[in-house]
PDB file of N, CA and C in Angstrom:
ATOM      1  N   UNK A   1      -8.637  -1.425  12.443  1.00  0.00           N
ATOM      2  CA  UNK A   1      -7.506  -1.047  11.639  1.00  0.00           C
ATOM      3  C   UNK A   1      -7.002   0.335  12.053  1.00  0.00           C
ATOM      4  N   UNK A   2      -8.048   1.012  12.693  1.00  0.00           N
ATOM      5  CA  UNK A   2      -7.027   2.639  12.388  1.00  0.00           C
ATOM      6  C   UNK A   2      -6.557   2.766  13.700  1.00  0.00           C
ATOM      7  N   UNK A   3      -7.363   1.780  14.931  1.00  0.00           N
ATOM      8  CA  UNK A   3      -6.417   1.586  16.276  1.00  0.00           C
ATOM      9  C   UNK A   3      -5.083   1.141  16.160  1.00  0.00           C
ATOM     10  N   UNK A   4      -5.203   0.343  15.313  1.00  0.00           N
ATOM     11  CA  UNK A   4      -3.510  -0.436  15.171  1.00  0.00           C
ATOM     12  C   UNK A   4      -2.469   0.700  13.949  1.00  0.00           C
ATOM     13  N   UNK A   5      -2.920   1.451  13.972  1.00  0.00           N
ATOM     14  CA  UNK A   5      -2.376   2.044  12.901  1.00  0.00           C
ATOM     15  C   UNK A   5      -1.611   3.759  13.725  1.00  0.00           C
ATOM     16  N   UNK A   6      -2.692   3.946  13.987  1.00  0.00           N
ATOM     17  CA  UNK A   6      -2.576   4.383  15.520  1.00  0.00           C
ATOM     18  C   UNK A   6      -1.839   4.548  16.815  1.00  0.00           C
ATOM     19  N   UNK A   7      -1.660   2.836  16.954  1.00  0.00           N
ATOM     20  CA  UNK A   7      -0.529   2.536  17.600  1.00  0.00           C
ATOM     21  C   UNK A   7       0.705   2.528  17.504  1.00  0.00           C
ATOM     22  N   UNK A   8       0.905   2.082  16.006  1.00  0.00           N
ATOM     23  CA  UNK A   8       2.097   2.084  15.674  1.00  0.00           C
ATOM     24  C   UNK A   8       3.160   3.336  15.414  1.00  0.00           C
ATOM     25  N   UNK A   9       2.213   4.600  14.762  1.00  0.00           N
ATOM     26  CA  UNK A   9       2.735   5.563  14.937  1.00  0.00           C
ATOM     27  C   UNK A   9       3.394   5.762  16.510  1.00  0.00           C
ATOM     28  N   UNK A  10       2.420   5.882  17.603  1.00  0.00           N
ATOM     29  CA  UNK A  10       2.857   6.271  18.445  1.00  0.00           C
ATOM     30  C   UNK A  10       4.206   4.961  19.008  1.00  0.00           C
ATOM     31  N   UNK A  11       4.018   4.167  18.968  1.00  0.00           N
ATOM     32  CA  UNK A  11       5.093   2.881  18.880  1.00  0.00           C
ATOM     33  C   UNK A  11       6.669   3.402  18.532  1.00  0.00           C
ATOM     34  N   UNK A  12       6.246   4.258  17.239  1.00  0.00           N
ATOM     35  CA  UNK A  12       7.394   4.796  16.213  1.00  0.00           C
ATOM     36  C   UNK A  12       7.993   5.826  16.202  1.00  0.00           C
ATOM     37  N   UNK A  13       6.820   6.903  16.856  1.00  0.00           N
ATOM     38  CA  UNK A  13       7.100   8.235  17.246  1.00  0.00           C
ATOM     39  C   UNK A  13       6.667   8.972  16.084  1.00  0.00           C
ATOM     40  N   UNK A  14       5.730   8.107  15.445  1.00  0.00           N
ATOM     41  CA  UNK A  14       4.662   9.443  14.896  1.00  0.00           C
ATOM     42  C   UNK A  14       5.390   8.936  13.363  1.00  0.00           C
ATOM     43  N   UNK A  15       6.140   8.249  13.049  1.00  0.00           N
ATOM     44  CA  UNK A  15       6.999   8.320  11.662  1.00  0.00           C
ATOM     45  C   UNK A  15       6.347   7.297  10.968  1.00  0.00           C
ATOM     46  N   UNK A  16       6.501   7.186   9.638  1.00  0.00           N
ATOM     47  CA  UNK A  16       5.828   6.436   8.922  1.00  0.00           C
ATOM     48  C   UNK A  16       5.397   5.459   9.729  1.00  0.00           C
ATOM     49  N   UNK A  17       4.518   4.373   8.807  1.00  0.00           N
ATOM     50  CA  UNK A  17       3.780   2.766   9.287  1.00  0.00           C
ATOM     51  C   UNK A  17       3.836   2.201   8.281  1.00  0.00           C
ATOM     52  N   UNK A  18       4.463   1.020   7.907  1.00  0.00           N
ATOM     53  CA  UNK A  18       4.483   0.284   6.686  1.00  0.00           C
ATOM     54  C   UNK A  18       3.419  -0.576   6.822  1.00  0.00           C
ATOM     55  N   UNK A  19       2.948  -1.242   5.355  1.00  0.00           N
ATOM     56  CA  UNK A  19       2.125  -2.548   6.093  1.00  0.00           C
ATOM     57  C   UNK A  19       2.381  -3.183   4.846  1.00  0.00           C
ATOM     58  N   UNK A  20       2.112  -4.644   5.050  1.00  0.00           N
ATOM     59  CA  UNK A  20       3.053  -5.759   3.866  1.00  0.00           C
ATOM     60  C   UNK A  20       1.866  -6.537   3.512  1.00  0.00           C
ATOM     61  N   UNK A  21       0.585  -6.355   3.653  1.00  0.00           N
ATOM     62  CA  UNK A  21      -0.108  -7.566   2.656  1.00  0.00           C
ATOM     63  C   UNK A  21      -0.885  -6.569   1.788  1.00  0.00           C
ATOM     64  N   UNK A  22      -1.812  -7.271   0.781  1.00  0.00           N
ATOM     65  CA  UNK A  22      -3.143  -6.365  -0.161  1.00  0.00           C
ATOM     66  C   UNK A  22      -3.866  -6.568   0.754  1.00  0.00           C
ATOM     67  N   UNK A  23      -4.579  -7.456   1.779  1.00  0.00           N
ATOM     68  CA  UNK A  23      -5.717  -7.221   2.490  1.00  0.00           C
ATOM     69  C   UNK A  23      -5.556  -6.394   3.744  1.00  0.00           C
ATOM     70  N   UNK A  24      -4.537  -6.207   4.298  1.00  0.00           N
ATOM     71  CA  UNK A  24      -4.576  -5.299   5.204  1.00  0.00           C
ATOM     72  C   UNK A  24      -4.201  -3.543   4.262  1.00  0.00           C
ATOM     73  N   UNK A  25      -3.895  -3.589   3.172  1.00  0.00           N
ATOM     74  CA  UNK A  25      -3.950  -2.246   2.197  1.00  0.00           C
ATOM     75  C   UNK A  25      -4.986  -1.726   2.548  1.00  0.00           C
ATOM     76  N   UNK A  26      -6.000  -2.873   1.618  1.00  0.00           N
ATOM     77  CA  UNK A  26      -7.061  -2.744   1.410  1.00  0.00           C
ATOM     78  C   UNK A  26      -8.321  -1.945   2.492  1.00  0.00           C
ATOM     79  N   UNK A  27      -7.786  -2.949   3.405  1.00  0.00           N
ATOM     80  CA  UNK A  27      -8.924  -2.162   5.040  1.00  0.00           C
ATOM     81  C   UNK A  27      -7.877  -0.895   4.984  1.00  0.00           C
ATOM     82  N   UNK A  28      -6.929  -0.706   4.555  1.00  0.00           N
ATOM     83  CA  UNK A  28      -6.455   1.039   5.082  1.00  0.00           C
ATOM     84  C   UNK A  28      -6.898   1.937   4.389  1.00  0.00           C
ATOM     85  N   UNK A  29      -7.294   1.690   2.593  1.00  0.00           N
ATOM     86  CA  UNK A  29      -7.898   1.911   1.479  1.00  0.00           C
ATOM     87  C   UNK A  29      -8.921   2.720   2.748  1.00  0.00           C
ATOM     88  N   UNK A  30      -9.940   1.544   2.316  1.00  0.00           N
ATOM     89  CA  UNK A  30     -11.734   1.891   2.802  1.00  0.00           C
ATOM     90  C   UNK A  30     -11.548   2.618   3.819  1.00  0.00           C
ATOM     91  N   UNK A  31     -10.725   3.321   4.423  1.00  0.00           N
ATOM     92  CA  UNK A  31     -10.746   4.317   5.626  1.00  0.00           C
ATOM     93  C   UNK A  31      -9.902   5.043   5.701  1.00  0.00           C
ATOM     94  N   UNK A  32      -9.703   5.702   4.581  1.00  0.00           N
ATOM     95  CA  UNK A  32      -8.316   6.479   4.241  1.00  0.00           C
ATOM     96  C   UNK A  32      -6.948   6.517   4.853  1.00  0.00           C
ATOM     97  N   UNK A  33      -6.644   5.502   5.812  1.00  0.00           N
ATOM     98  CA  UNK A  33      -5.427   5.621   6.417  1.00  0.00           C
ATOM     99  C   UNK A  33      -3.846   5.582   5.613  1.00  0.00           C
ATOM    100  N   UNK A  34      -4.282   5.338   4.155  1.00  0.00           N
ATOM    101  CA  UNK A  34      -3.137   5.059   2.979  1.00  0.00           C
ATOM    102  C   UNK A  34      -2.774   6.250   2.159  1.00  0.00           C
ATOM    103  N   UNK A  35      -1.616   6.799   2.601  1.00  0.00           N
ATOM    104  CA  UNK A  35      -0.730   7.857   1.854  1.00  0.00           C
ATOM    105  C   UNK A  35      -0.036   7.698   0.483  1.00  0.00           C
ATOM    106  N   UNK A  36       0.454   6.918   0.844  1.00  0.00           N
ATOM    107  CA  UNK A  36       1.009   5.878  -0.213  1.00  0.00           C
ATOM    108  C   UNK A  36       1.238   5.074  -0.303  1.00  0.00           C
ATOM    109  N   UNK A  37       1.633   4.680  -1.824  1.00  0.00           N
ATOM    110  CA  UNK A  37       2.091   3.165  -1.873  1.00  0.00           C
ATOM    111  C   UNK A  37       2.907   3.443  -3.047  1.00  0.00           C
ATOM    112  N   UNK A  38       4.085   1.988  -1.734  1.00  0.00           N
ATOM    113  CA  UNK A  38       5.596   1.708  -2.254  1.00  0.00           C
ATOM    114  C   UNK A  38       5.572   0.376  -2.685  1.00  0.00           C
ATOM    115  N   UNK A  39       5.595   0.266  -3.830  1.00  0.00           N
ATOM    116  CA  UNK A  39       5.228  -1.068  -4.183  1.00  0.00           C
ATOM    117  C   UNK A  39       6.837  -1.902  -5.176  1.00  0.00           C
ATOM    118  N   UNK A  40       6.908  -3.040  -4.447  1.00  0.00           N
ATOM    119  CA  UNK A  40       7.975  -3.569  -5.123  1.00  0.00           C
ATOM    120  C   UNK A  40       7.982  -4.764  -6.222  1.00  0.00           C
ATOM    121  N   UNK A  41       7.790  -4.564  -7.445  1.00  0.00           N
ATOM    122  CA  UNK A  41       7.318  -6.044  -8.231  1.00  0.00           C
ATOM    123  C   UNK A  41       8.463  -6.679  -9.097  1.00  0.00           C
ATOM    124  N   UNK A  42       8.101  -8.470  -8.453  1.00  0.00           N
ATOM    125  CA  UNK A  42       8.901  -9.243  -8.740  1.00  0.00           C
ATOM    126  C   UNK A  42       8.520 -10.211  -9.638  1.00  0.00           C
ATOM    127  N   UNK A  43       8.620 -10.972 -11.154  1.00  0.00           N
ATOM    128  CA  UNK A  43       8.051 -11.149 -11.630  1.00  0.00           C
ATOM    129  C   UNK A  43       8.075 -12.907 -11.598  1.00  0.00           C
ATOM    130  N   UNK A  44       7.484 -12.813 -10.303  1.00  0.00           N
ATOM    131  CA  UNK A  44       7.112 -14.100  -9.894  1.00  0.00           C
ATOM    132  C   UNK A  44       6.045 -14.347  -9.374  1.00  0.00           C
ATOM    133  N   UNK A  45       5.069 -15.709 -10.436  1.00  0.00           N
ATOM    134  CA  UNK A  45       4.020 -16.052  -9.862  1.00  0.00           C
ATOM    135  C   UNK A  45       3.401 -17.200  -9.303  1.00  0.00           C
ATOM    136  N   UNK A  46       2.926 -16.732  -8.388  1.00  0.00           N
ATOM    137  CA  UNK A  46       2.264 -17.363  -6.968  1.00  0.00           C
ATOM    138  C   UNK A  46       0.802 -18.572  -7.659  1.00  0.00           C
ATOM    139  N   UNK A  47       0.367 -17.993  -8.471  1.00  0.00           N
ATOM    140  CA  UNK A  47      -0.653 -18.882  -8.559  1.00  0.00           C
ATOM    141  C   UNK A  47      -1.905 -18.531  -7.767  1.00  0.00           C
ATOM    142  N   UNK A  48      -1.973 -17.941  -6.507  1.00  0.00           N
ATOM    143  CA  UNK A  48      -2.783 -17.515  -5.590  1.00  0.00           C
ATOM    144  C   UNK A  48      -2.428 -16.511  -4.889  1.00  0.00           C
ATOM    145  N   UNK A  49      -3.463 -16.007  -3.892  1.00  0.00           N
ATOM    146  CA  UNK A  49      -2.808 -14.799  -3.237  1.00  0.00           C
ATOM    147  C   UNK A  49      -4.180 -13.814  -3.391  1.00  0.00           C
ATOM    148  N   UNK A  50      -3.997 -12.478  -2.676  1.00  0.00           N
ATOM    149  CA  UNK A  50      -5.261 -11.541  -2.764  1.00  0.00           C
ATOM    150  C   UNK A  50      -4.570 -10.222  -3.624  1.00  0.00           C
ATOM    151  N   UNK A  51      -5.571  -9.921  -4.673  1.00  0.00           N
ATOM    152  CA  UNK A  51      -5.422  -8.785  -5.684  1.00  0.00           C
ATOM    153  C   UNK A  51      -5.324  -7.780  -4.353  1.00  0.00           C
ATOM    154  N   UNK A  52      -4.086  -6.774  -5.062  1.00  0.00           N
ATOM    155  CA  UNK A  52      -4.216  -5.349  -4.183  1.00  0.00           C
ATOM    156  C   UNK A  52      -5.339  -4.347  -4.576  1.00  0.00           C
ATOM    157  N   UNK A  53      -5.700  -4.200  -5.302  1.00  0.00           N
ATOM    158  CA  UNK A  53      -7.165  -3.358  -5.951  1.00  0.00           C
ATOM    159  C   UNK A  53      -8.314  -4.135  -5.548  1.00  0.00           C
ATOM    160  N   UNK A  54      -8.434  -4.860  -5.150  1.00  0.00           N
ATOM    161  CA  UNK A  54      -9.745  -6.117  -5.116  1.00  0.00           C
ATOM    162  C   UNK A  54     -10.399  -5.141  -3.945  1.00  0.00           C
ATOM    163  N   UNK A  55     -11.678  -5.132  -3.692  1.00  0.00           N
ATOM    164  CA  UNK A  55     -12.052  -5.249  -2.742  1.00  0.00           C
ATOM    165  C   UNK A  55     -11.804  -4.197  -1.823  1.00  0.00           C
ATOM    166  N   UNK A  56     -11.723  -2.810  -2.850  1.00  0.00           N
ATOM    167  CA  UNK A  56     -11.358  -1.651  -1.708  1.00  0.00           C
ATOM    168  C   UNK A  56     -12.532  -0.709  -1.698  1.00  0.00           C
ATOM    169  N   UNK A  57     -14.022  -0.864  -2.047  1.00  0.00           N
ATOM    170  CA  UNK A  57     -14.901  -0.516  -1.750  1.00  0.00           C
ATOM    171  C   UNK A  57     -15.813   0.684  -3.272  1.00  0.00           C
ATOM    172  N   UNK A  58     -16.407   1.318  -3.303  1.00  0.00           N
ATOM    173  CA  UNK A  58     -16.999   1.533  -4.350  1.00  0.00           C
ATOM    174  C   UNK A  58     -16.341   3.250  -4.795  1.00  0.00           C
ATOM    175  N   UNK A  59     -15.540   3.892  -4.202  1.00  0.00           N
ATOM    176  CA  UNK A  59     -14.958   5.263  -4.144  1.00  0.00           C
ATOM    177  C   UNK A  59     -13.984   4.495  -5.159  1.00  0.00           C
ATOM    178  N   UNK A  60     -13.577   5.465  -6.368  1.00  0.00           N
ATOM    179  CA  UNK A  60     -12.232   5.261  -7.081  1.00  0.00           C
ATOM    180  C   UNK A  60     -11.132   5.993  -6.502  1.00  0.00           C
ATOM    181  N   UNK A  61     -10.027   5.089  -6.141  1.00  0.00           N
ATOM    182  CA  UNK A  61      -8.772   5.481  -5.502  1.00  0.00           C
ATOM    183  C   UNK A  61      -8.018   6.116  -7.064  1.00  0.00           C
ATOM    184  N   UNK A  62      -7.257   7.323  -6.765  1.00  0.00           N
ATOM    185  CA  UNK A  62      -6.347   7.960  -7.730  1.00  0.00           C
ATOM    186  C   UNK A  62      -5.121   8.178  -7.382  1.00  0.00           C
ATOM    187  N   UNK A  63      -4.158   7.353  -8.181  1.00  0.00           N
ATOM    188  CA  UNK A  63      -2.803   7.410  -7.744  1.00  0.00           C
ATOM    189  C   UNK A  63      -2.363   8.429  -8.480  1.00  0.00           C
ATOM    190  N   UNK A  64      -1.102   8.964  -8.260  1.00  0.00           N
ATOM    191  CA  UNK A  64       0.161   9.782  -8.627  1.00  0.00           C
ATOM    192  C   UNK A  64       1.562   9.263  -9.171  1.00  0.00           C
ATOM    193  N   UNK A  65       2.024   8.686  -9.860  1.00  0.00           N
ATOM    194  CA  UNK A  65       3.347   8.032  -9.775  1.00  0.00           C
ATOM    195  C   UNK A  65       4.397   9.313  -9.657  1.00  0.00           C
ATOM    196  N   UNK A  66       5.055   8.828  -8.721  1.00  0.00           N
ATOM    197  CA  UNK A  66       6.169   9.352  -7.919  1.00  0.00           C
ATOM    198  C   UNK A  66       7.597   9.096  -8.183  1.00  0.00           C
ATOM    199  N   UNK A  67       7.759   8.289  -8.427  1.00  0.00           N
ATOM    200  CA  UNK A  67       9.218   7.400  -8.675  1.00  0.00           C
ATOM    201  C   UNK A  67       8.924   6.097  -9.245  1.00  0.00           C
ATOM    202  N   UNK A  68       9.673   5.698 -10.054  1.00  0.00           N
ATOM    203  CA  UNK A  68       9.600   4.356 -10.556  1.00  0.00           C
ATOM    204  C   UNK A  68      11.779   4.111 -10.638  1.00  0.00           C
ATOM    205  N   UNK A  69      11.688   3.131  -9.974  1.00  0.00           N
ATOM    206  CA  UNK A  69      13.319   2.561 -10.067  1.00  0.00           C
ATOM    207  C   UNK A  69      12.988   0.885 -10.892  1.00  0.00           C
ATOM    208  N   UNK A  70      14.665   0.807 -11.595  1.00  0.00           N
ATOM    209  CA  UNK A  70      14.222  -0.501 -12.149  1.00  0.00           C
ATOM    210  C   UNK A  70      15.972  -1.107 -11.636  1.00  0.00           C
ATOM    211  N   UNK A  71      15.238  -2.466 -10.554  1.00  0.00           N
ATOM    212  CA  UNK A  71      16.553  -3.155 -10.199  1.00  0.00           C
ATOM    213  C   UNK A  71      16.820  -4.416 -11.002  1.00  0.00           C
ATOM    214  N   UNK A  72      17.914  -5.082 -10.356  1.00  0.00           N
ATOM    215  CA  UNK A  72      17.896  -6.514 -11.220  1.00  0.00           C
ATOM    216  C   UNK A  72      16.720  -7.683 -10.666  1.00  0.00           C
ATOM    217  N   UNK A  73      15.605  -8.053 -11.374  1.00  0.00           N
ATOM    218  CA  UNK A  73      14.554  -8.670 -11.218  1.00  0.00           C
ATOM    219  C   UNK A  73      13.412  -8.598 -10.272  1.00  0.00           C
ATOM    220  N   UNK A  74      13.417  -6.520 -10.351  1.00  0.00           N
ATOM    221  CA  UNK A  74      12.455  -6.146  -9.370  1.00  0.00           C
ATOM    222  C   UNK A  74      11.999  -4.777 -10.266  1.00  0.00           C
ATOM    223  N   UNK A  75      11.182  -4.410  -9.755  1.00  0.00           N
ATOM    224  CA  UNK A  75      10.219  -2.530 -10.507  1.00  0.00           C
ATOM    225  C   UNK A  75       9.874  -2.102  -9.277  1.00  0.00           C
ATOM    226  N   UNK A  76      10.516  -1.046  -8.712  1.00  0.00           N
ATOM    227  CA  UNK A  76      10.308  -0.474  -7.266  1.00  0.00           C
ATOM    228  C   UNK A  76       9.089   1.022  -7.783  1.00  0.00           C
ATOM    229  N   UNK A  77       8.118   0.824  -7.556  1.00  0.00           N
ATOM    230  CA  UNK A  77       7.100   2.108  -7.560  1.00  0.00           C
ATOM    231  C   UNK A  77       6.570   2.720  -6.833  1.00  0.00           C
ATOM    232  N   UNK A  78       6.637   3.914  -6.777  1.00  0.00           N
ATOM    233  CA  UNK A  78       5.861   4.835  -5.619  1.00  0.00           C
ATOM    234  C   UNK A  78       4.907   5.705  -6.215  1.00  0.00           C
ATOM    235  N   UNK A  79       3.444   5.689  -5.456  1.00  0.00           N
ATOM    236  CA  UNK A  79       2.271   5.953  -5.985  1.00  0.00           C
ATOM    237  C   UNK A  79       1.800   7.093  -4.692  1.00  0.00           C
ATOM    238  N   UNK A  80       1.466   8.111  -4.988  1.00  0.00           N
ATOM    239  CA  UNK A  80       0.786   8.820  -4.132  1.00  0.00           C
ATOM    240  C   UNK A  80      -1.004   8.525  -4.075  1.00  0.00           C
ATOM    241  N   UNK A  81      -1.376   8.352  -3.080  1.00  0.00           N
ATOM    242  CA  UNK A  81      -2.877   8.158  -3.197  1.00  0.00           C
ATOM    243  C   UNK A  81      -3.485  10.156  -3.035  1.00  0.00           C
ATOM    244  N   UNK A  82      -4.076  10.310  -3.950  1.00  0.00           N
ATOM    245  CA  UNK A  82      -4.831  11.601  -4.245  1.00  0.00           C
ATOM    246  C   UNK A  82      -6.123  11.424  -3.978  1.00  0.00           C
ATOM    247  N   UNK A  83      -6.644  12.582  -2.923  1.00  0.00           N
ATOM    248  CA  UNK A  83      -7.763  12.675  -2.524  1.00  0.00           C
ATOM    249  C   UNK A  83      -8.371  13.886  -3.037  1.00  0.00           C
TER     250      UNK A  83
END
């Protein structure tokens, strides 16, 4: 994970790295590579799928809320991860 993470910066020129699932969060979690999180919620459910908190190892992560926007049938949030 932190090779590909790694890469992409340099890919990008050093500027942010987004990443779009909870299990790849998650491995960025357990190895601190996660600044933040921009999280967009839609209140639609899947039925299945992987929890974003699940499974990020035994350290308690501490967020910051940053911004919260409210669109039409979305909650846009930004969380600082605090170390």
């Amino acid at each position: 994970m932190e090779q590909a993470v790694k890469q992409a910066k340099q890919a990008d020129g050093a500027k942010d790295v987004s990443i779009g699932t909870a299990s790849v969060a998650q491995q960025c979690i357990q190895v601190g590579l996660l600044d933040v999180f921009d999280l967009h919620i839609a209140p639609v459910l899947l039925g299945k799928g992987v929890r974003l908190f699940d499974h990020i190892g035994q350290d308690t992560v501490t967020l910051k809320s940053t911004e919260v926007l409210e669109g039409t049938g979305v909650v846009h949030v930004k969380y600082d991860i605090v170390r």
